[in-house]
C-alpha atoms as a PDB file:
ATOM      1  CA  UNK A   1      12.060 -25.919   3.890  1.00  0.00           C
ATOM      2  CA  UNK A   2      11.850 -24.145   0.601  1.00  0.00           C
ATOM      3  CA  UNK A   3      14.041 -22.915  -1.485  1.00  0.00           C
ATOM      4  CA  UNK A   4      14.695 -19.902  -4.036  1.00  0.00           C
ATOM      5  CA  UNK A   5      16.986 -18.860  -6.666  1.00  0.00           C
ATOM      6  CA  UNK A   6      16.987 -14.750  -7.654  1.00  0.00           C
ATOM      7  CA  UNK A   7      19.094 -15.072 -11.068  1.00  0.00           C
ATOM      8  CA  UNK A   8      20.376 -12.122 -12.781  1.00  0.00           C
ATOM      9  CA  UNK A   9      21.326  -9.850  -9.848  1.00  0.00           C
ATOM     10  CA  UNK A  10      23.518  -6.971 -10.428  1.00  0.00           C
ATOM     11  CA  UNK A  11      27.205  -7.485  -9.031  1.00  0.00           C
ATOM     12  CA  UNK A  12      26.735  -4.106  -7.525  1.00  0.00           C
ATOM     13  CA  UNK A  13      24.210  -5.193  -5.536  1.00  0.00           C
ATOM     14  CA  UNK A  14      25.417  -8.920  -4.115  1.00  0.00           C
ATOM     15  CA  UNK A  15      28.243  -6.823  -3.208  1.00  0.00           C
ATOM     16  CA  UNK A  16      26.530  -4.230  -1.176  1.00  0.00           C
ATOM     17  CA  UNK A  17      24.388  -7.101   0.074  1.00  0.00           C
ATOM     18  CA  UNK A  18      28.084  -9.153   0.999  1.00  0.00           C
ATOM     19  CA  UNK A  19      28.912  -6.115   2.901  1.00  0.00           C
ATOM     20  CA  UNK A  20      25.833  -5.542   4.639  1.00  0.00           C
ATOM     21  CA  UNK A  21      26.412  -9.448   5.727  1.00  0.00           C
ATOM     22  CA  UNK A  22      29.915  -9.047   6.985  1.00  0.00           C
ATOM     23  CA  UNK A  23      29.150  -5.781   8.614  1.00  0.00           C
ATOM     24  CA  UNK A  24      26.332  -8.179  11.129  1.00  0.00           C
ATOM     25  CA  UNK A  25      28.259 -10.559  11.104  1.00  0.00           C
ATOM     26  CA  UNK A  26      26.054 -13.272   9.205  1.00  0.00           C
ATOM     27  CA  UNK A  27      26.322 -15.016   5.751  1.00  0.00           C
ATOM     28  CA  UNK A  28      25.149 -13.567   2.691  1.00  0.00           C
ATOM     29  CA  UNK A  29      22.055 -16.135   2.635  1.00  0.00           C
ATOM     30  CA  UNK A  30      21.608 -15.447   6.436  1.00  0.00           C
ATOM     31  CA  UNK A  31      21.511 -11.525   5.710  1.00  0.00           C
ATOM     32  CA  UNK A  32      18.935 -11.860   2.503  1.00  0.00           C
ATOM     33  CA  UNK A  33      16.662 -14.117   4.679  1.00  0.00           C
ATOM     34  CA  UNK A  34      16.150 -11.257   7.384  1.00  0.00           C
ATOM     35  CA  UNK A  35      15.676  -9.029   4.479  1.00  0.00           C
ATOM     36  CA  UNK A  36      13.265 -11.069   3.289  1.00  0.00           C
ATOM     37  CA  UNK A  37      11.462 -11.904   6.825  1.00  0.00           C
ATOM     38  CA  UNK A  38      11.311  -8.078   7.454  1.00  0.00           C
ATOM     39  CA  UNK A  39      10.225  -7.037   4.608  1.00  0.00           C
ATOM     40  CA  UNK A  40       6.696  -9.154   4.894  1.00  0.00           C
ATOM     41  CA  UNK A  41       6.556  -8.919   8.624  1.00  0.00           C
ATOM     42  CA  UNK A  42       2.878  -7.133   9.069  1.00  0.00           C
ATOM     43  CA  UNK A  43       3.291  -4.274  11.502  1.00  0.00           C
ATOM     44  CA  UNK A  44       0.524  -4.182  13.185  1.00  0.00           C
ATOM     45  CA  UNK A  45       0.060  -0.385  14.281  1.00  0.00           C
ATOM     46  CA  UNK A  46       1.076   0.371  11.539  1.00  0.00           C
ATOM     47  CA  UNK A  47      -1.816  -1.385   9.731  1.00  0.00           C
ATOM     48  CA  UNK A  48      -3.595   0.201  12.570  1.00  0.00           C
ATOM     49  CA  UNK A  49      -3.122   3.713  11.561  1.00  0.00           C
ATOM     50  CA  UNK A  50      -2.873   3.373   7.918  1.00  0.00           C
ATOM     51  CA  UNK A  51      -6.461   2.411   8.376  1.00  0.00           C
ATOM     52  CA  UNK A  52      -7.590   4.712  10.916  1.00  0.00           C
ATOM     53  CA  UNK A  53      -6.270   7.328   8.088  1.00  0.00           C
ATOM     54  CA  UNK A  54      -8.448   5.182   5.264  1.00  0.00           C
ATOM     55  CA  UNK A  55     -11.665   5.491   7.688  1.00  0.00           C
ATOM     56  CA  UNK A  56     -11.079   9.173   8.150  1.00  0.00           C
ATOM     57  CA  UNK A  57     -10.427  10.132   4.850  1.00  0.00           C
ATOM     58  CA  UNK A  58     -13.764   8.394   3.508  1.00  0.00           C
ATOM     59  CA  UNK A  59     -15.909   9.299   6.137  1.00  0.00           C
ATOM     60  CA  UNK A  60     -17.577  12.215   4.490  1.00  0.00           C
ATOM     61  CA  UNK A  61     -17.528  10.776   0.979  1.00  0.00           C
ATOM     62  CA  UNK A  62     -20.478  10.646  -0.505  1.00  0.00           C
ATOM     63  CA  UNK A  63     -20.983   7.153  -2.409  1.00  0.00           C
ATOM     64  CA  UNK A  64     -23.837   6.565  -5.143  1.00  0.00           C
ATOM     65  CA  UNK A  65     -26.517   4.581  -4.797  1.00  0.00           C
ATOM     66  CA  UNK A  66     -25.181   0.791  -6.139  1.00  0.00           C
ATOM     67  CA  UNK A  67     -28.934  -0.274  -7.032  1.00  0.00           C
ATOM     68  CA  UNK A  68     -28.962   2.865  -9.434  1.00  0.00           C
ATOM     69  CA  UNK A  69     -25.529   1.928 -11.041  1.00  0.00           C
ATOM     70  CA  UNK A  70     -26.845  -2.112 -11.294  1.00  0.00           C
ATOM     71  CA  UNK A  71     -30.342  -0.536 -12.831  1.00  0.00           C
ATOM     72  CA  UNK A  72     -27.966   1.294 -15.492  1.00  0.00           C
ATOM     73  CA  UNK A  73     -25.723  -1.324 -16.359  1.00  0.00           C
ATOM     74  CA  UNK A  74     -28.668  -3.994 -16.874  1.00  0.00           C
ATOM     75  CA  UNK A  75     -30.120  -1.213 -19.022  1.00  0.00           C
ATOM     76  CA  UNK A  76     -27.343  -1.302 -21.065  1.00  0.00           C
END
């Protein structure tokens, strides 16, 4: 399994981080490896809406002609 090593943390923070572990009752490295897995855990309806929204929101764009834009820069 790999490993990391996060230098240069501020003592502020490894303590909030110390109490955050104590409070669930894990270990410091136990609580920053759920951080960790949470915070690149996909969710997916959330993916789901965010791009319903993109598909909305561009569905009355209007978009140039790419063969016009490739003509221009070859033109160049």
């Amino acid at each position: 399994m790999a490993q990391i090593l996060v230098r240069n943390l501020d003592e502020s923070l490894v303590s909030r981080l110390k109490s955050r572990a104590a409070h669930n009752n894990r270990s410091l490295q136990a609580e920053v490896k759920l951080i960790l897995e949470q915070s690149t855990r996909l969710d997916a309806k959330a993916a789901q809406l965010m791009a319903r929204q993109i598909s909305k929101d561009l569905q009355y764009q209007p978009f140039a002609d790419s063969s016009s834009l490739i003509r221009e820069d070859r033109e160049k």
